[in-house]
Protein backbone atom coordinates (compact mmCIF):
# COMPACT_ATOMS: atom_id res chain seq x y z
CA UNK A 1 -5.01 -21.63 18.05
CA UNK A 2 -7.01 -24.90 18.71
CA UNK A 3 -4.67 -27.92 17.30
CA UNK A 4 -1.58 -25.99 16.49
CA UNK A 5 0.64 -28.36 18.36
CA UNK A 6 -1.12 -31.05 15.99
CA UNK A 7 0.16 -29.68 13.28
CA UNK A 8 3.22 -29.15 14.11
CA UNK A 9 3.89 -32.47 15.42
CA UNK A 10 2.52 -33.77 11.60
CA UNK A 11 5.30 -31.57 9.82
CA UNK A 12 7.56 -34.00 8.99
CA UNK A 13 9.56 -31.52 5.96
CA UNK A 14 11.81 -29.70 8.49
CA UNK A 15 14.59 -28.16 7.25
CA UNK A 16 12.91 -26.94 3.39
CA UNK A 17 11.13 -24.43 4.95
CA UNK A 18 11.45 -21.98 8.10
CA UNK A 19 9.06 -22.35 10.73
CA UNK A 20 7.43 -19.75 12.54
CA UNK A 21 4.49 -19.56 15.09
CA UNK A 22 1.92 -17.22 15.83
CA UNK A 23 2.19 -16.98 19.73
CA UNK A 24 -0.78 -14.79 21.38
CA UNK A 25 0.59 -15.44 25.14
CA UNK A 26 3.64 -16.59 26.94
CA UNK A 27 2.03 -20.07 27.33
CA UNK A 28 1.78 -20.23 23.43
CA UNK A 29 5.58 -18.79 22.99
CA UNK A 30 6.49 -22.24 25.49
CA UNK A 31 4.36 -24.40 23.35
CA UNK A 32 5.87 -23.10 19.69
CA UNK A 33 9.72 -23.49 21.42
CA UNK A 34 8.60 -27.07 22.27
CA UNK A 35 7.55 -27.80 18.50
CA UNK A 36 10.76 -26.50 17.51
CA UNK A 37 9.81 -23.74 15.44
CA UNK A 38 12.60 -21.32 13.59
CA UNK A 39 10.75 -18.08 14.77
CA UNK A 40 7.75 -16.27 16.94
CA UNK A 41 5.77 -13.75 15.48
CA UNK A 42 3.77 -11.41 18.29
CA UNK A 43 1.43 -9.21 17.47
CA UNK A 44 0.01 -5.87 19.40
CA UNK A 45 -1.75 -3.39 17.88
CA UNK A 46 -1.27 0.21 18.04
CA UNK A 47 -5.03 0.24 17.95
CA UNK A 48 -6.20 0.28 21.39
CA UNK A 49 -9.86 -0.90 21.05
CA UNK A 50 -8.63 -3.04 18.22
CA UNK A 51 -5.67 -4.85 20.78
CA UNK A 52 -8.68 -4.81 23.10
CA UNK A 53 -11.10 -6.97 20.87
CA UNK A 54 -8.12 -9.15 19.32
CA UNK A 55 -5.90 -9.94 22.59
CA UNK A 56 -8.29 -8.75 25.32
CA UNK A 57 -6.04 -6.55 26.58
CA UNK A 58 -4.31 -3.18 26.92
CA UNK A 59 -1.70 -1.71 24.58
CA UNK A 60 0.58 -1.67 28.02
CA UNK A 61 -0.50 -5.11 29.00
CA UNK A 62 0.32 -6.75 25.70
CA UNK A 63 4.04 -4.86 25.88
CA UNK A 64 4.35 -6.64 29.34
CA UNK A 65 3.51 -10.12 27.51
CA UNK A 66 5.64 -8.91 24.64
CA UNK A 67 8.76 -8.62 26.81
CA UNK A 68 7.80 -11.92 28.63
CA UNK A 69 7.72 -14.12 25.24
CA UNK A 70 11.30 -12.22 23.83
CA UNK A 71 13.28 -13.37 27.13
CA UNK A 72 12.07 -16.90 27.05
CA UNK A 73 12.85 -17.08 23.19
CA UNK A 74 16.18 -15.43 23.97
CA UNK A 75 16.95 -17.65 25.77
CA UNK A 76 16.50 -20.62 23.18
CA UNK A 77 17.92 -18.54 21.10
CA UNK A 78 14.82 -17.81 18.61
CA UNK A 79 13.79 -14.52 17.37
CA UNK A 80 10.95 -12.54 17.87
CA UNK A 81 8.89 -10.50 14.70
CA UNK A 82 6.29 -8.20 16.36
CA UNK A 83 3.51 -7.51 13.93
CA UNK A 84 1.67 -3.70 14.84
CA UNK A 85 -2.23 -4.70 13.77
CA UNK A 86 -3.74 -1.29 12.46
CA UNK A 87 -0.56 0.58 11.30
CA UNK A 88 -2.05 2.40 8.61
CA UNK A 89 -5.46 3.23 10.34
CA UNK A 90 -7.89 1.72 12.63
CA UNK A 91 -11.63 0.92 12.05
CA UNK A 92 -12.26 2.30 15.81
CA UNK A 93 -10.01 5.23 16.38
CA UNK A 94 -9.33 6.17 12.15
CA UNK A 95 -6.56 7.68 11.10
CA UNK A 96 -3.11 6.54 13.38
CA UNK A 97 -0.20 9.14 13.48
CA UNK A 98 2.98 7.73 12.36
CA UNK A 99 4.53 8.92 15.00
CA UNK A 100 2.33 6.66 17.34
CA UNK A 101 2.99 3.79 15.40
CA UNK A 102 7.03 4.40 15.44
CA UNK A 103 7.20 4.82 18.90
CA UNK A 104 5.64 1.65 19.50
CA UNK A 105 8.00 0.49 17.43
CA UNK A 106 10.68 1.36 19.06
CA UNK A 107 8.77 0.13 22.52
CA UNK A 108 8.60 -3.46 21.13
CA UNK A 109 12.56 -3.08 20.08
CA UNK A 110 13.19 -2.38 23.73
CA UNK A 111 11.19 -5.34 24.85
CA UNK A 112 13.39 -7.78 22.96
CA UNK A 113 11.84 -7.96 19.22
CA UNK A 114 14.25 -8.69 16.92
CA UNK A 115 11.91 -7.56 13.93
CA UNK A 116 9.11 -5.45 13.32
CA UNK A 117 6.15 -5.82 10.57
CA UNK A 118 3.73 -3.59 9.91
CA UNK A 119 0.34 -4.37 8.79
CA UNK A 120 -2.35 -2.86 7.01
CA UNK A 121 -5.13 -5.08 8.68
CA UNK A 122 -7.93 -2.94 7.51
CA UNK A 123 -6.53 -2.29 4.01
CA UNK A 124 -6.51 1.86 4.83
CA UNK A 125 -2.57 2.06 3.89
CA UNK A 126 -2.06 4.30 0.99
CA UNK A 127 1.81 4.71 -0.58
CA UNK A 128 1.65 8.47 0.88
CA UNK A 129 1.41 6.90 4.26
CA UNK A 130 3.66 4.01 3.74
CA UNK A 131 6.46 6.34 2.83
CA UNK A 132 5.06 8.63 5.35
CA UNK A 133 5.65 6.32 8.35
CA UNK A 134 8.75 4.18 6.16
CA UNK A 135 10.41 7.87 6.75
CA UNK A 136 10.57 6.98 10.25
CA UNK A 137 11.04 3.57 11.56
CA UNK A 138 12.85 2.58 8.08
CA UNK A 139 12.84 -0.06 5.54
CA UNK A 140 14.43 -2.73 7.74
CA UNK A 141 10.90 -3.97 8.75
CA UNK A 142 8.03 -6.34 6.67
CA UNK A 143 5.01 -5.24 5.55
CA UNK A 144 1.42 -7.24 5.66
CA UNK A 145 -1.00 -6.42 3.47
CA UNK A 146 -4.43 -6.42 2.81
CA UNK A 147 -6.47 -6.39 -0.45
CA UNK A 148 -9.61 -4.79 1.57
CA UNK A 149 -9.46 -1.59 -0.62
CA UNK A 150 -7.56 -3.67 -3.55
CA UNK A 151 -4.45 -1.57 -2.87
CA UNK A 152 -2.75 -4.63 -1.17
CA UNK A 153 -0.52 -5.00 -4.38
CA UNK A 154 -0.28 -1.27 -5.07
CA UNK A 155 1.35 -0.87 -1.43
CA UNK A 156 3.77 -3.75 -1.82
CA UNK A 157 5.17 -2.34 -5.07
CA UNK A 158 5.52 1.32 -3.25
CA UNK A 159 7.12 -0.58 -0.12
CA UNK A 160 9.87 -1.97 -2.36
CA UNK A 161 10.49 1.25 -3.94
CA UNK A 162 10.88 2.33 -1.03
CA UNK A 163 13.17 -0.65 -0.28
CA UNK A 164 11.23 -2.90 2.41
CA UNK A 165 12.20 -6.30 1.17
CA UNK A 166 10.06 -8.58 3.58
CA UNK A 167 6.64 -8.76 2.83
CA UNK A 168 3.74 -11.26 4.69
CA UNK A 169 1.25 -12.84 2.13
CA UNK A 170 -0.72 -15.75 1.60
CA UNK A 171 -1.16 -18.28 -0.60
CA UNK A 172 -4.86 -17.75 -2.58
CA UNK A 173 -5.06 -14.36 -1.17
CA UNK A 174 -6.39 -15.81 1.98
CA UNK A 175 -6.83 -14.20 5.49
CA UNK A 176 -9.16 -11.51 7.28
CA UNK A 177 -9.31 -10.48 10.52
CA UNK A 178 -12.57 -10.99 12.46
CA UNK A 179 -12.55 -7.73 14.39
CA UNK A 180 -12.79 -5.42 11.34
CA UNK A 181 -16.02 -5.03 8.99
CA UNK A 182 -15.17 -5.62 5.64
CA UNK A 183 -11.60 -6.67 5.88
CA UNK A 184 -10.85 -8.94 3.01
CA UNK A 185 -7.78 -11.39 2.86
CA UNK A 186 -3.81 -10.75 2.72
CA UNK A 187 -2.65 -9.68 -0.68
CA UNK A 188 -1.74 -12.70 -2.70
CA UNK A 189 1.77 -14.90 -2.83
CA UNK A 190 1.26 -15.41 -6.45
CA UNK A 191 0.33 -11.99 -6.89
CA UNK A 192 3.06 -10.31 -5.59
CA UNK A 193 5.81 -13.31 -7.16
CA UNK A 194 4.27 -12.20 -10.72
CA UNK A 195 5.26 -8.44 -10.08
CA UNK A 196 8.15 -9.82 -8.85
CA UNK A 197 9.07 -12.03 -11.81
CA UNK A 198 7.92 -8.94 -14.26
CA UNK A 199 10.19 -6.35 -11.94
CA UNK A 200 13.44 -8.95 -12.47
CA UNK A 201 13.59 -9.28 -8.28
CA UNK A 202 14.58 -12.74 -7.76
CA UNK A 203 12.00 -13.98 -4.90
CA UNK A 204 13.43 -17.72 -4.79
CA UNK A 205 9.33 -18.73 -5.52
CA UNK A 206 7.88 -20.59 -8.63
CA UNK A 207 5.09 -18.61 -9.89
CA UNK A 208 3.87 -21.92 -11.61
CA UNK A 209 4.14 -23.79 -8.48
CA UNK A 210 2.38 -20.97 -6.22
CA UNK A 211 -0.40 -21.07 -9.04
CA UNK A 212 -0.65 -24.37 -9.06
CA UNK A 213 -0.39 -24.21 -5.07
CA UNK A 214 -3.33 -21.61 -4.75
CA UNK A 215 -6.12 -23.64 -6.72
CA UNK A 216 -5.78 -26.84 -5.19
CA UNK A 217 -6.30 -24.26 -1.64
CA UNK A 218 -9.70 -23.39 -3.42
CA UNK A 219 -10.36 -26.90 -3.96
CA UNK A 220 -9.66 -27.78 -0.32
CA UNK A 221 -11.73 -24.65 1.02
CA UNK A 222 -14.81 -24.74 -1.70
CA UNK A 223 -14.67 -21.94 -3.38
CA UNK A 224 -12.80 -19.42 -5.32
CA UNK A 225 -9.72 -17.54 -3.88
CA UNK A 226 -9.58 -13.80 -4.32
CA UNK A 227 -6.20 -14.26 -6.32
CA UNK A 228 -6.24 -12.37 -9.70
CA UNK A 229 -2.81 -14.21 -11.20
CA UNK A 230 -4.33 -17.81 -9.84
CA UNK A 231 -7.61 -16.91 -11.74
CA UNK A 232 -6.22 -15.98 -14.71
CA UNK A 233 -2.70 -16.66 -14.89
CA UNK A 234 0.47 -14.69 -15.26
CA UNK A 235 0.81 -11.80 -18.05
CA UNK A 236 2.98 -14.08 -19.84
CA UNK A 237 0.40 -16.97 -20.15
CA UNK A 238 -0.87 -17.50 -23.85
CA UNK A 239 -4.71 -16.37 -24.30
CA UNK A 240 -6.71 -18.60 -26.65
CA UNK A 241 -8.37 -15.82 -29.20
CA UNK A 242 -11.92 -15.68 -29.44
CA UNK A 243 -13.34 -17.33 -32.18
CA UNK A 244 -16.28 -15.48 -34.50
CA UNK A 245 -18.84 -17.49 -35.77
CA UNK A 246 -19.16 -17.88 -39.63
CA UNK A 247 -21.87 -15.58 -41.44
């Protein structure tokens, strides 16, 4: 979290975009309300070795913390999205019980969240399970995905079928999470606009400008992004035919 209140002090665009801030800690929830942001996101993980390793501390602990950051954003009047890490499966305990995962839910609904995203930080969700665990807690939550597997995309198209409409991605297909082997990066903004734009779901997003958006992030980092649509291009993009030599 090193230089976050940097960068929101160099934001200087408010008002074309909503803001919202990653907040690990009550002391980072006061710090995000001073920038001004539109909305905290939380996260716990239903994971307990994983909360463990990523927060340092207990499942219980991190509820306490939860509760903590959803009064003092109540009372600026900012909402709270609690993100459950490992939702889908856990590279420590395996398989979760959907069950587990709603009751937390429903835990972190008590403590004040206002919203609830699940995420497949491993890349272990599977449609079964997402309409599985969707069967309980709903399709009034987000979902974050993960291209670990290379389901990421897969899962987002059975989430909206199943009628989430929220989804967390990023632009390149960047992201990871240290505390899992193998995790790759969050499924794709450009990915998921070009189902979109092929489905006829309005997202609001230019698939050009996400494109367009995603390379120059692969110039800036040095090296490809795992994006298939920023590689290649939409379906819809003219290919230039091969061309056979003469005899």
């Amino acid at each position: 979290m090193a230089g976050a209140a940097e960068v929101l002090a160099a934001l200087t665009t408010r008002g074309t975009f909503r803001l919202t801030a990653l907040a690990a800690n009550l002391r980072g929830a006061e710090s995000a309300l001073a920038a001004r942001v539109d909305e905290i996101t939380v996260t716990i993980s239903v994971s307990p070795t994983y909360n463990e390793r990523n927060v340092h501390r207990p499942v219980a602990e991190s509820l306490q913390e939860v509760a903590r950051v959803c009064e003092r954003a109540s009372e600026a009047d900012v909402p709270v999205d609690a993100v459950v890490s490992c939702a889908f499966g856990s590279p420590y305990e395996g398989d979760i019980g959907a069950r587990d995962v709603h009751e937390l839910c429903h835990r972190l609904g008590d403590a004040g969240c206002t919203a609830i995203t699940l995420a497949d930080t491993t890349g272990m969700a599977t449609p079964r399970l997402l309409a599985e665990l969707l069967a309980l807690t709903g399709s009034d939550v987000g979902l974050h995905l993960h291209e670990t597997r290379g389901t990421g995309l897969l899962n987002a198209y059975a989430g909206l079928q199943e009628g989430v409409r929220r989804f967390d991605t990023a632009v390149g297909g960047l992201g990871g999470s240290p505390f899992a082997a193998g995790a790759a990066g969050n499924l794709a903004t450009e990915d998921l606009v070009a189902l979109l734009d092929d489905l006829g779901v309005a997202s609001g997003i230019d698939l050009d400008g996400m494109i367009a958006a995603a390379r120059l992030v692969a110039a800036l980092v040095g090296h490809p992004v795992p994006s298939r649509v920023s590689a290649v291009g939409p379906r819809t993009q003219l290919v230039t035919p091969a061309v056979t030599p003469e005899d």
